[in-house]
N, C-alpha and C. Protein backbone atom coordinates (compact mmCIF):
# COMPACT_ATOMS: atom_id res chain seq x y z
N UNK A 1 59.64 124.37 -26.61
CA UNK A 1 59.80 125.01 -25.32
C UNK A 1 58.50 125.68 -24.89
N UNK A 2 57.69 126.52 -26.09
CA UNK A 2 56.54 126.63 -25.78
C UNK A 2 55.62 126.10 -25.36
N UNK A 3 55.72 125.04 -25.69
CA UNK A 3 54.32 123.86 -25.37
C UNK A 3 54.66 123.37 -24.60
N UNK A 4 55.86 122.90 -23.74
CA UNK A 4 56.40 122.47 -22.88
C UNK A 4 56.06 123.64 -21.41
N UNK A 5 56.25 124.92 -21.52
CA UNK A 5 55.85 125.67 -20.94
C UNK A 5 54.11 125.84 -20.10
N UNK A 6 53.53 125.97 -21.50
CA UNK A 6 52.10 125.69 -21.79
C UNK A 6 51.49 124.10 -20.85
N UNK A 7 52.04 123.60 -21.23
CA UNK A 7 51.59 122.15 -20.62
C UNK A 7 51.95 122.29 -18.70
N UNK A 8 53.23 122.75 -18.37
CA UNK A 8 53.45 122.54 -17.39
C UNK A 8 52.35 123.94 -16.52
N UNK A 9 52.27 124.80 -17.06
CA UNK A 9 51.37 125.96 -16.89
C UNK A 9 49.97 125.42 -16.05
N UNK A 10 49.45 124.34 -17.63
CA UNK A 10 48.16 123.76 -17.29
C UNK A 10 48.03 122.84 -15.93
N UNK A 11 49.03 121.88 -16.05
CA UNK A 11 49.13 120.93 -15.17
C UNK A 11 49.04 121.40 -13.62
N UNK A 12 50.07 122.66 -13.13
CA UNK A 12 50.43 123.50 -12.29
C UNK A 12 49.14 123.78 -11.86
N UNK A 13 48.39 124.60 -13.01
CA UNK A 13 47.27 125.26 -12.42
C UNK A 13 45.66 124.21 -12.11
N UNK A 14 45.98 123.31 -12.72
CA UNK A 14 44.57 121.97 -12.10
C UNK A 14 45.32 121.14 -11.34
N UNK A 15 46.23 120.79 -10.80
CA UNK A 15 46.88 120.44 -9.44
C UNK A 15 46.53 121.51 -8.23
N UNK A 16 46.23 122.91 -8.50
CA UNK A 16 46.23 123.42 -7.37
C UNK A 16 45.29 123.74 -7.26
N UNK A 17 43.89 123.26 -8.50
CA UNK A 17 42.60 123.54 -8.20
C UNK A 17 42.12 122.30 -7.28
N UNK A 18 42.45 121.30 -8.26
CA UNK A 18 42.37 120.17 -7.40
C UNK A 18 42.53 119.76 -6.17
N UNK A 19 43.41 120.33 -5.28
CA UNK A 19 43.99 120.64 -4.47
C UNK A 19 43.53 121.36 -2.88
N UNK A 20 42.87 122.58 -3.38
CA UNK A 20 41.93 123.41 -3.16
C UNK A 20 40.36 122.61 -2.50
N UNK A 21 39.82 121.71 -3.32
CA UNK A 21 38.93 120.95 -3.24
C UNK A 21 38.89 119.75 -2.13
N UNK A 22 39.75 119.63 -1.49
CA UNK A 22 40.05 118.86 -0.69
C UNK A 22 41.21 119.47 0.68
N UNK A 23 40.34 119.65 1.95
CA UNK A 23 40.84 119.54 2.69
C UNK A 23 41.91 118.85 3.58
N UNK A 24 42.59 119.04 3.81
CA UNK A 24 43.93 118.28 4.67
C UNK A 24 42.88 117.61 5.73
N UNK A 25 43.09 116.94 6.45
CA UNK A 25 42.40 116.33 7.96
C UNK A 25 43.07 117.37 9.11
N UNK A 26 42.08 117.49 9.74
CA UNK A 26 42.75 118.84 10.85
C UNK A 26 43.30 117.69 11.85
N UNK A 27 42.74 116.88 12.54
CA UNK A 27 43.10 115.79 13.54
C UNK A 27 42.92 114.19 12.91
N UNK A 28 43.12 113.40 14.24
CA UNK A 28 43.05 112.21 14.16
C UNK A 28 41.75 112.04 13.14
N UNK A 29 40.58 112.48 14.09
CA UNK A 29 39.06 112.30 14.32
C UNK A 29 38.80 112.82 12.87
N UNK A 30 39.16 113.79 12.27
CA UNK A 30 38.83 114.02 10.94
C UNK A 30 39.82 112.84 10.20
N UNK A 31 40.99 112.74 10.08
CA UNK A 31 41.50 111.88 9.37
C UNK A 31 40.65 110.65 9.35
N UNK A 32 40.32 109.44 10.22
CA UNK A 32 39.99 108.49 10.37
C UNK A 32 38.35 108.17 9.69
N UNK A 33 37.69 109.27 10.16
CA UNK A 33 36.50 109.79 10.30
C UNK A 33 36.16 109.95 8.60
N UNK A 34 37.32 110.50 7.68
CA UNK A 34 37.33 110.71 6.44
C UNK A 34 37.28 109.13 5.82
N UNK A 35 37.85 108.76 6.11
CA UNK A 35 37.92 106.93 6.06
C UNK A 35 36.87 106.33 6.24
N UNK A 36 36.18 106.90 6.99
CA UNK A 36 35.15 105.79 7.34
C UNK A 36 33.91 106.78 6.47
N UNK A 37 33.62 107.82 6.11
CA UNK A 37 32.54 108.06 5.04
C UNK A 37 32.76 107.61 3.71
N UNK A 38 34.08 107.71 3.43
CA UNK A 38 34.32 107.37 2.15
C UNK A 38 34.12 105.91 1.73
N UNK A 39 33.73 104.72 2.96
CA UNK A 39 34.06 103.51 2.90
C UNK A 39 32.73 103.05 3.48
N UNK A 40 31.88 103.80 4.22
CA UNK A 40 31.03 103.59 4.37
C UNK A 40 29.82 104.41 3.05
N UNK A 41 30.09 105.01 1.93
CA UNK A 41 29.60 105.36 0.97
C UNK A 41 29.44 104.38 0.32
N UNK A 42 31.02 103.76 -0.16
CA UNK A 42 30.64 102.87 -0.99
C UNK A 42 30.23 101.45 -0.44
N UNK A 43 29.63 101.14 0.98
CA UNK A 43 29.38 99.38 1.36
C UNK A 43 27.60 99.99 1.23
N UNK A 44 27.39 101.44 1.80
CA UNK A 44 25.70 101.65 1.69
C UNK A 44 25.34 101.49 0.57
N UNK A 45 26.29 101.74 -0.57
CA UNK A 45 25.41 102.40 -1.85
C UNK A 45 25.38 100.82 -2.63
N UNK A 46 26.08 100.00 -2.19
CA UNK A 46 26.17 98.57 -2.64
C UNK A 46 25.06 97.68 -1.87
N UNK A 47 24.85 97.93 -0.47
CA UNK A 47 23.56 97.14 0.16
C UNK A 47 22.41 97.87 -0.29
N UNK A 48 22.68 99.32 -0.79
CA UNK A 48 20.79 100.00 -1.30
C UNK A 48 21.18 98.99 -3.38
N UNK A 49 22.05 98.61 -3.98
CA UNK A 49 21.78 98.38 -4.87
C UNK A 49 21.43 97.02 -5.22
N UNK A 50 21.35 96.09 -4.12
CA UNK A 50 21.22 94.57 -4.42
C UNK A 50 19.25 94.29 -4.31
N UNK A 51 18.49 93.91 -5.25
CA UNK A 51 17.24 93.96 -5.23
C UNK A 51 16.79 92.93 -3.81
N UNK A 52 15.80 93.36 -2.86
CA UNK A 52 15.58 92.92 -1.67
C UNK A 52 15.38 91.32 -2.16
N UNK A 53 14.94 90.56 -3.11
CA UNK A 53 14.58 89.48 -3.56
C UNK A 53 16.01 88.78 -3.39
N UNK A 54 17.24 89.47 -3.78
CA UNK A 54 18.59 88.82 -3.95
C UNK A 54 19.58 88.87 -2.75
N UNK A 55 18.51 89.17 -1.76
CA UNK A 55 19.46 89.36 -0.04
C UNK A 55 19.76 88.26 0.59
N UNK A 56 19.05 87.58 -0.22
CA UNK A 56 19.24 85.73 0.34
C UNK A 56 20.36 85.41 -0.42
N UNK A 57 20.94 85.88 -1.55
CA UNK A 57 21.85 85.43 -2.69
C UNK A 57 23.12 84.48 -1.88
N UNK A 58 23.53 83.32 -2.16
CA UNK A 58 24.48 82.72 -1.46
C UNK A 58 25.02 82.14 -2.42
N UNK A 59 26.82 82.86 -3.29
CA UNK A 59 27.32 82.47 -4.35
C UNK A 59 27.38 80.65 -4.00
N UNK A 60 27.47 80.16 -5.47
CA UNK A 60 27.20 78.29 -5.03
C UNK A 60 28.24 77.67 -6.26
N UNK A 61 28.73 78.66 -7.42
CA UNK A 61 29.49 78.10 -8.31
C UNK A 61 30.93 77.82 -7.48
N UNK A 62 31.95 76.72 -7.50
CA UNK A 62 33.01 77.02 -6.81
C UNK A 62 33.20 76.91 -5.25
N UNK A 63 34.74 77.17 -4.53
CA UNK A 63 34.64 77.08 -3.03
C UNK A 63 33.85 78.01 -2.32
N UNK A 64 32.65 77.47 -2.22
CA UNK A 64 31.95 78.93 -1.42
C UNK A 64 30.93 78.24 -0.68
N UNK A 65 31.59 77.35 0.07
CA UNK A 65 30.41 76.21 1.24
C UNK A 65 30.60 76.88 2.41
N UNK A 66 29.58 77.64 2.95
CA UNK A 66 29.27 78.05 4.32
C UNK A 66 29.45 79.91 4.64
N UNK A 67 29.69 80.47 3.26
CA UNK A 67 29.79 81.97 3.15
C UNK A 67 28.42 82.19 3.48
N UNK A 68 28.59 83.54 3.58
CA UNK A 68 26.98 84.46 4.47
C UNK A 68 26.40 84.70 3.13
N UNK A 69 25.07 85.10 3.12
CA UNK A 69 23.99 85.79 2.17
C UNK A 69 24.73 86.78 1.99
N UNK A 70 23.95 87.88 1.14
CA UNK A 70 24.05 88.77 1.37
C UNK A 70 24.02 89.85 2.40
N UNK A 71 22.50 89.26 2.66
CA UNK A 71 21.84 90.03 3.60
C UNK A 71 22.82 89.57 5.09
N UNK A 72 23.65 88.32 5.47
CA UNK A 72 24.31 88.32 6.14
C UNK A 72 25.52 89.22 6.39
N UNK A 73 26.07 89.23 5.28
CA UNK A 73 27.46 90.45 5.30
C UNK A 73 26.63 91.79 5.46
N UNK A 74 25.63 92.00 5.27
CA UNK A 74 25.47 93.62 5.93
C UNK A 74 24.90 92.97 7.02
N UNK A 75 24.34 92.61 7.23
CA UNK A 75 23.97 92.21 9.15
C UNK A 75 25.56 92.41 9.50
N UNK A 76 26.47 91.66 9.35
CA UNK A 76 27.57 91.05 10.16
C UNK A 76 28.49 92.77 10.29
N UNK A 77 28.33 93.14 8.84
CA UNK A 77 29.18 94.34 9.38
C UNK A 77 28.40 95.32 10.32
N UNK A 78 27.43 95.64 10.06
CA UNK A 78 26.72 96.43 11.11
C UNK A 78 26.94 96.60 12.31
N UNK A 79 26.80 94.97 12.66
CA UNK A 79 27.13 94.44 14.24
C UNK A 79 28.75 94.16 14.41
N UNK A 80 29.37 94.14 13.84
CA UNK A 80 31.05 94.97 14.01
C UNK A 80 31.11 96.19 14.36
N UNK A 81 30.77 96.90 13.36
CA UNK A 81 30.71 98.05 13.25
C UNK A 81 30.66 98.95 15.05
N UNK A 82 29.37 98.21 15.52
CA UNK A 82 28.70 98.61 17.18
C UNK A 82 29.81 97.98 17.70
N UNK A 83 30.31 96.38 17.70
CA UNK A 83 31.61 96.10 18.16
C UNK A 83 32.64 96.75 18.71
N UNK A 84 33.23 97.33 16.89
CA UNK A 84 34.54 97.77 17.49
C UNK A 84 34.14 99.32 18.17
N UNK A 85 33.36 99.89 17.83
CA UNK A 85 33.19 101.37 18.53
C UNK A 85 32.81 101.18 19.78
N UNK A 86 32.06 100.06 20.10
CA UNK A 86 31.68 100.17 21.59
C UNK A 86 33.39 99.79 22.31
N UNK A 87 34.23 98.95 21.68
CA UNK A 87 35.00 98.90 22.44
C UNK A 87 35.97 99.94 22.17
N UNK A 88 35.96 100.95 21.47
CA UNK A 88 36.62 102.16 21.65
C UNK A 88 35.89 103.01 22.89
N UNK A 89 34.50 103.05 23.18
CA UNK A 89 34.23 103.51 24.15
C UNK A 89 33.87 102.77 25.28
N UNK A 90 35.00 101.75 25.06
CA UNK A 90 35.10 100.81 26.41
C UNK A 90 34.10 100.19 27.40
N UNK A 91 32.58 100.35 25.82
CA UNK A 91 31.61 99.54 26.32
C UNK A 91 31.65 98.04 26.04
N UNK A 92 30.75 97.35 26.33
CA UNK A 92 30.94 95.84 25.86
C UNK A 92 30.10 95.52 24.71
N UNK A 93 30.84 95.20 23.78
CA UNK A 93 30.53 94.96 22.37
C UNK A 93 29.12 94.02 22.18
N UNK A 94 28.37 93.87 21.43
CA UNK A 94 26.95 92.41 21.16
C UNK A 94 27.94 92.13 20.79
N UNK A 95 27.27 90.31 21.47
CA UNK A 95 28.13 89.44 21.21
C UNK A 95 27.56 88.83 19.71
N UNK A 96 28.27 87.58 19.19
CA UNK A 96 28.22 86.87 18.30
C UNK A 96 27.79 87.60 16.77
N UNK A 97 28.56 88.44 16.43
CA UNK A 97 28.34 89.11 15.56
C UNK A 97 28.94 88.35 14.37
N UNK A 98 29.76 87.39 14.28
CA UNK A 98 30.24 86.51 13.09
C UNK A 98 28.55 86.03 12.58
N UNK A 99 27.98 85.47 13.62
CA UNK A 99 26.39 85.09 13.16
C UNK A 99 25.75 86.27 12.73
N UNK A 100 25.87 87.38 12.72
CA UNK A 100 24.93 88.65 12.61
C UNK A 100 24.65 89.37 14.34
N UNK A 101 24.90 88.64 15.11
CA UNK A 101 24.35 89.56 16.49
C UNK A 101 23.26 89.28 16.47
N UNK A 102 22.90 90.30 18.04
CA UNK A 102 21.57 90.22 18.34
C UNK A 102 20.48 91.24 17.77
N UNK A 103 21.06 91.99 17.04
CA UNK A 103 19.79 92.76 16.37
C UNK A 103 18.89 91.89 15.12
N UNK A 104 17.48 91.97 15.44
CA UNK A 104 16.52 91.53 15.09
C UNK A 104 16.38 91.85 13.53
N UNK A 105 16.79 92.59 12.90
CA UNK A 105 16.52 93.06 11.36
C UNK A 105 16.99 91.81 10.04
N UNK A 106 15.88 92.14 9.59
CA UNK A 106 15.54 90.93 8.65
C UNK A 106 15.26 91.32 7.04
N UNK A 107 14.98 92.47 6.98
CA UNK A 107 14.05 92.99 5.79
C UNK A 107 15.28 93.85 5.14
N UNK A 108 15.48 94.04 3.57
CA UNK A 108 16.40 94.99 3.35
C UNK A 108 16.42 96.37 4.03
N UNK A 109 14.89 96.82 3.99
CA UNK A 109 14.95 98.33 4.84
C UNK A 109 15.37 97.88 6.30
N UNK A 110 15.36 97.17 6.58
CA UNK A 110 16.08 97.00 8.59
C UNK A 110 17.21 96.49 8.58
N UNK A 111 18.02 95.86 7.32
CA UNK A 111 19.60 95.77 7.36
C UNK A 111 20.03 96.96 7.28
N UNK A 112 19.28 97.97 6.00
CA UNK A 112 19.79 99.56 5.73
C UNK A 112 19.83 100.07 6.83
N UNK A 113 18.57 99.86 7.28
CA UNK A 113 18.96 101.21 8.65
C UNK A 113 19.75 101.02 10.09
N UNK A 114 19.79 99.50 9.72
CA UNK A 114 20.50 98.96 10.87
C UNK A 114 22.53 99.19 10.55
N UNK A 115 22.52 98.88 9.61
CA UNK A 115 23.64 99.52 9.00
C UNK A 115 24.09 100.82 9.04
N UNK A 116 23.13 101.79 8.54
CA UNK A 116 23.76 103.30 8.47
C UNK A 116 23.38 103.55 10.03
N UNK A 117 22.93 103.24 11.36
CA UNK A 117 23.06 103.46 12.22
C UNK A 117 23.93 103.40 12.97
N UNK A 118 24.77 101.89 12.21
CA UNK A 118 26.18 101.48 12.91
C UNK A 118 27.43 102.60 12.18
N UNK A 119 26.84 103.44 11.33
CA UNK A 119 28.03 104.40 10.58
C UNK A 119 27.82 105.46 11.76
N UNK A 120 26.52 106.15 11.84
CA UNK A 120 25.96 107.04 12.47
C UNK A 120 26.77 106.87 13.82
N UNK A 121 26.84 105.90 14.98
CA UNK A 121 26.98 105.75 15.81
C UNK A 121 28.66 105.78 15.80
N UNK A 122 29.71 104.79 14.67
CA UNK A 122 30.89 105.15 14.45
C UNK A 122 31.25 106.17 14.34
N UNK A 123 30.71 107.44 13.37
CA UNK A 123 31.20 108.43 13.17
C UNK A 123 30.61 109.60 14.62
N UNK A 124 30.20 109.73 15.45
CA UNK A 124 30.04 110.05 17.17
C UNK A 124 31.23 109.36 17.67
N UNK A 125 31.56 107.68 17.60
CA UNK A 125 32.59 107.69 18.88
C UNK A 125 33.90 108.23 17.95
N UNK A 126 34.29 108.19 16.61
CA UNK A 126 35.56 108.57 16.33
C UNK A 126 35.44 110.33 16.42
N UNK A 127 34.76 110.92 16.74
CA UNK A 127 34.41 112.32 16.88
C UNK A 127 35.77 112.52 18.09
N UNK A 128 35.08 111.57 19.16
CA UNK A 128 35.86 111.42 20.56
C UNK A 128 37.70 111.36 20.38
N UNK A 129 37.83 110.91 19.43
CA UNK A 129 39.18 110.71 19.25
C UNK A 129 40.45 111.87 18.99
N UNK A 130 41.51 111.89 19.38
CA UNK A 130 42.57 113.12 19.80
C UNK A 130 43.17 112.63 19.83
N UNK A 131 44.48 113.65 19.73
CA UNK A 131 46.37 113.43 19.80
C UNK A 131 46.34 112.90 21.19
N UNK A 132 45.47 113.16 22.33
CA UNK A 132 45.77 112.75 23.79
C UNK A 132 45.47 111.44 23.78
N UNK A 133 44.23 111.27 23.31
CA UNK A 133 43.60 109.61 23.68
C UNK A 133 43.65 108.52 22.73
N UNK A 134 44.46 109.10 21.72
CA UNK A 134 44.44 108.51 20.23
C UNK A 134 45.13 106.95 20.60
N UNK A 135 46.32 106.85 21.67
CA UNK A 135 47.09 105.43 21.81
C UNK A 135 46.62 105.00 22.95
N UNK A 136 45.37 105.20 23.73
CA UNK A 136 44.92 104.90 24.68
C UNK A 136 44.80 103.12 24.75
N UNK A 137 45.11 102.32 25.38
CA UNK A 137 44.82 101.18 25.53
C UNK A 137 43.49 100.39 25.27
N UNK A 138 43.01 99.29 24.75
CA UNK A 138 41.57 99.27 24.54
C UNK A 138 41.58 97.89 24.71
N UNK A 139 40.61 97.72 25.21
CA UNK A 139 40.37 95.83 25.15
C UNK A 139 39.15 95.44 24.89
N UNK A 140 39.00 94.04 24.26
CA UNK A 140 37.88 93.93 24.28
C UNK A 140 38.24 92.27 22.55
N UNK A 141 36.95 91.77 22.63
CA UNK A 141 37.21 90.67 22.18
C UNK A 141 37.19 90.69 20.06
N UNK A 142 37.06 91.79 19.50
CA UNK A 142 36.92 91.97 18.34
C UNK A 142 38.41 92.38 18.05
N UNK A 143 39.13 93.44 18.19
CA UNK A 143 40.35 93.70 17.86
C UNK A 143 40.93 94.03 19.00
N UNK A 144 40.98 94.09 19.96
CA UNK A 144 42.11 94.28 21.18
C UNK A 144 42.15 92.95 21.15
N UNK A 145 43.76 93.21 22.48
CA UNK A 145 44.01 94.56 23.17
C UNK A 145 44.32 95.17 21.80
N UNK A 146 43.97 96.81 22.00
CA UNK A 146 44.77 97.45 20.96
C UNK A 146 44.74 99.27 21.71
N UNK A 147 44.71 99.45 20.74
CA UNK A 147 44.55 101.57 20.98
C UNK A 147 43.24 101.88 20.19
N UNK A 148 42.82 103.13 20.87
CA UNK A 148 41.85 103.42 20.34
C UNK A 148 41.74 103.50 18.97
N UNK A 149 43.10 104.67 18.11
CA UNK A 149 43.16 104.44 16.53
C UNK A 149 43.31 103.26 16.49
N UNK A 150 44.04 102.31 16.71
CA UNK A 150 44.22 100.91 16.09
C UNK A 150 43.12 100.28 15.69
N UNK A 151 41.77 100.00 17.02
CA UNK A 151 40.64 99.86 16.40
C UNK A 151 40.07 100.47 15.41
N UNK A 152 39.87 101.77 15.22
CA UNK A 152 39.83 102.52 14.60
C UNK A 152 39.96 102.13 12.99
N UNK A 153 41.03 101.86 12.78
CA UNK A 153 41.97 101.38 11.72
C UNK A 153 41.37 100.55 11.60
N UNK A 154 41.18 99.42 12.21
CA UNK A 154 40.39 97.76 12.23
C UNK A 154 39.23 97.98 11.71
N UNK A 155 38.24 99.03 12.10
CA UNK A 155 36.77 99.09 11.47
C UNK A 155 36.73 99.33 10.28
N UNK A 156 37.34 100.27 9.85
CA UNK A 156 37.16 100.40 8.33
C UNK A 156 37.69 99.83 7.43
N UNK A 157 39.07 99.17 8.05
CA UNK A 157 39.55 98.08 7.20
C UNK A 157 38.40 96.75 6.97
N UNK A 158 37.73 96.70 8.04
CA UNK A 158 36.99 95.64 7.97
C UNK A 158 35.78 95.56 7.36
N UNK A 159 35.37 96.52 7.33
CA UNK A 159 34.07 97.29 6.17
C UNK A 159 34.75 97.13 5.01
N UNK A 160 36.08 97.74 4.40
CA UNK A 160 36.43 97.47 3.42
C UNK A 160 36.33 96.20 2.64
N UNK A 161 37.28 95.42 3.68
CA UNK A 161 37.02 93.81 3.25
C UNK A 161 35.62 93.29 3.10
N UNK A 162 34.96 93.50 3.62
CA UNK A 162 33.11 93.07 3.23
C UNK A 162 32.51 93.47 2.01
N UNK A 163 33.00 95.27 1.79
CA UNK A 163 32.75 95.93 0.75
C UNK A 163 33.08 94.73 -0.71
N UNK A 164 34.90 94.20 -0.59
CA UNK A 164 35.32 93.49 -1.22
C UNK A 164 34.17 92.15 -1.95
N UNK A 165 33.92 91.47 -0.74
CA UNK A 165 33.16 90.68 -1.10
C UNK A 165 31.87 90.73 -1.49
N UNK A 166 31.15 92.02 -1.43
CA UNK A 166 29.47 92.28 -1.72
C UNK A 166 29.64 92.56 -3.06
N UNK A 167 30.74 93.38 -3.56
CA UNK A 167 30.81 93.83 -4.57
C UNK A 167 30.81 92.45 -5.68
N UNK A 168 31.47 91.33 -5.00
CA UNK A 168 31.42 90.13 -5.97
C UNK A 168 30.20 89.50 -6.36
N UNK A 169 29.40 89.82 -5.09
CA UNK A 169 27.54 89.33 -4.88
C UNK A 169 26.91 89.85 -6.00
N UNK A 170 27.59 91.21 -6.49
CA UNK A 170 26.66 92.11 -6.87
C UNK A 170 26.81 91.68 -8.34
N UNK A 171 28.05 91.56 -8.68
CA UNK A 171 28.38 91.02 -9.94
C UNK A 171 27.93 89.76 -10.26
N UNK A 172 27.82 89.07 -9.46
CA UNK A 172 27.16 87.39 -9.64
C UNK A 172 25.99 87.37 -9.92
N UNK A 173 25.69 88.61 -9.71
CA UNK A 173 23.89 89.34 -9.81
C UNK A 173 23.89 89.88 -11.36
N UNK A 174 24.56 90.19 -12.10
CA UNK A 174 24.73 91.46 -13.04
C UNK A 174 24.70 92.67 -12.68
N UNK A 175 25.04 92.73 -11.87
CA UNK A 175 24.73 94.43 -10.65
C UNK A 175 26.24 95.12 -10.84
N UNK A 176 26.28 96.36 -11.48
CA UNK A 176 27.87 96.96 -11.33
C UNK A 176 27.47 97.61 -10.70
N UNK A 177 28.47 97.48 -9.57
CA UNK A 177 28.20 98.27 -8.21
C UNK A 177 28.66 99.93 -8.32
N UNK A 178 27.81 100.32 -7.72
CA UNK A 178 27.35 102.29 -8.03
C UNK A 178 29.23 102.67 -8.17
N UNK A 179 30.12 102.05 -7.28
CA UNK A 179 31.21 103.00 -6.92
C UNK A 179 31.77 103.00 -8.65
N UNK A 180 31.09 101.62 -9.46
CA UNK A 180 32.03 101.50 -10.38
C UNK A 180 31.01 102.38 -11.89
N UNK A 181 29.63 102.61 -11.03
CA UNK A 181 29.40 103.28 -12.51
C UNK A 181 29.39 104.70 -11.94
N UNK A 182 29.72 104.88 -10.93
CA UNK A 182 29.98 106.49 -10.76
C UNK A 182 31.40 107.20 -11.33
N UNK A 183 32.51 106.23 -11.96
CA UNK A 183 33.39 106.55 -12.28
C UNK A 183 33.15 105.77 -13.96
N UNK A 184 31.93 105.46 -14.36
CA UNK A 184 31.67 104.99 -15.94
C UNK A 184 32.74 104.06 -16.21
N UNK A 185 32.97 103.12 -15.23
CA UNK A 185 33.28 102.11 -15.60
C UNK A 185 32.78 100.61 -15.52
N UNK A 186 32.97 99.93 -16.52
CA UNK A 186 32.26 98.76 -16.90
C UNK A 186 30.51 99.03 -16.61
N UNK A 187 30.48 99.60 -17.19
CA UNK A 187 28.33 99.70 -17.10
C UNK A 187 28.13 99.12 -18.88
N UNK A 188 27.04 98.46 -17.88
CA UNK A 188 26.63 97.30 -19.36
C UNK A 188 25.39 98.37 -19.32
């Protein structure tokens, strides 16, 4: 009964430290907004870990006829990225972003910065976002028609999914990607 006591004591009291450490989301714009650093942490820290030599990398063992480089999946999300936010602010998205778009960056440092610009610029328009304008109607040719969260939802899901696949690049590389040795797992 003692230790039973004792244990639930401990547990009680690092649940509510834990706890403590992490803020609730006050709104939409923080909720969503939380989503997209946490997801845009781990796709940056995976395009700063692939050596600029391996940005050309195009897996070739298996079905994998006509997948992007590397250096393509961070082009491509980038230019989503401007996509779906421009059409949350009901500008008109660059077109042909399945190809990479029209931004000119070629070099790992001009995918990076072309990338964390498209976070930079996401995390400003989801700033904009509220209980008022949150189901606002949105159109536009990447994820509408939809609502503003809906897109919303769509971007980081869609970073996610890229995340998915770089992380496989990285491994095809011998590369354990940072998210997985920041939690000391599988590091050779």
């Amino acid at each position: 009964m003692k230790l039973t006591t004792i244990f639930l004591a401990l547990t009680l009291s690092s649940t509510l430290a834990l706890a403590q450490q992490y803020e609730v989301p006050k709104g939409i714009a923080d909720s969503i907004g939380g989503s997209l650093r946490w997801t845009e942490g781990q796709f940056l820290t995976a395009a700063e870990a692939m050596p600029e030599a391996k940005y050309s990398f195009i897996p070739s063992a298996g079905e994998f006829k006509g997948v992007r480089s590397f250096a393509e999946q961070v082009k491509h999300v980038a230019c989503a990225n401007f996509a779906f936010f421009n059409e949350i602010e009901g500008k008109t998205p660059p077109q042909g972003c399945e190809k990479g778009g029209p931004a000119p960056a070629k070099t790992k440092a001009e995918l990076v910065k072309y990338l964390q610009d498209s976070f930079d610029y996401g995390h400003h328009v989801l700033a904009t976002i509220n209980e008022k304008n949150a189901l606002a109607r949105v159109e536009g040719p990447y994820a509408g028609p939809n609502t503003r969260l809906g897109i919303a939802v769509a971007a980081v899901w869609h970073i996610a999914d890229h995340y998915g696949q770089i992380v496989e690049y990285l491994r095809m590389n011998g590369i354990v990607p940072p998210s997985t040795q920041q939690y000391g797992l599988a590091v050779r």
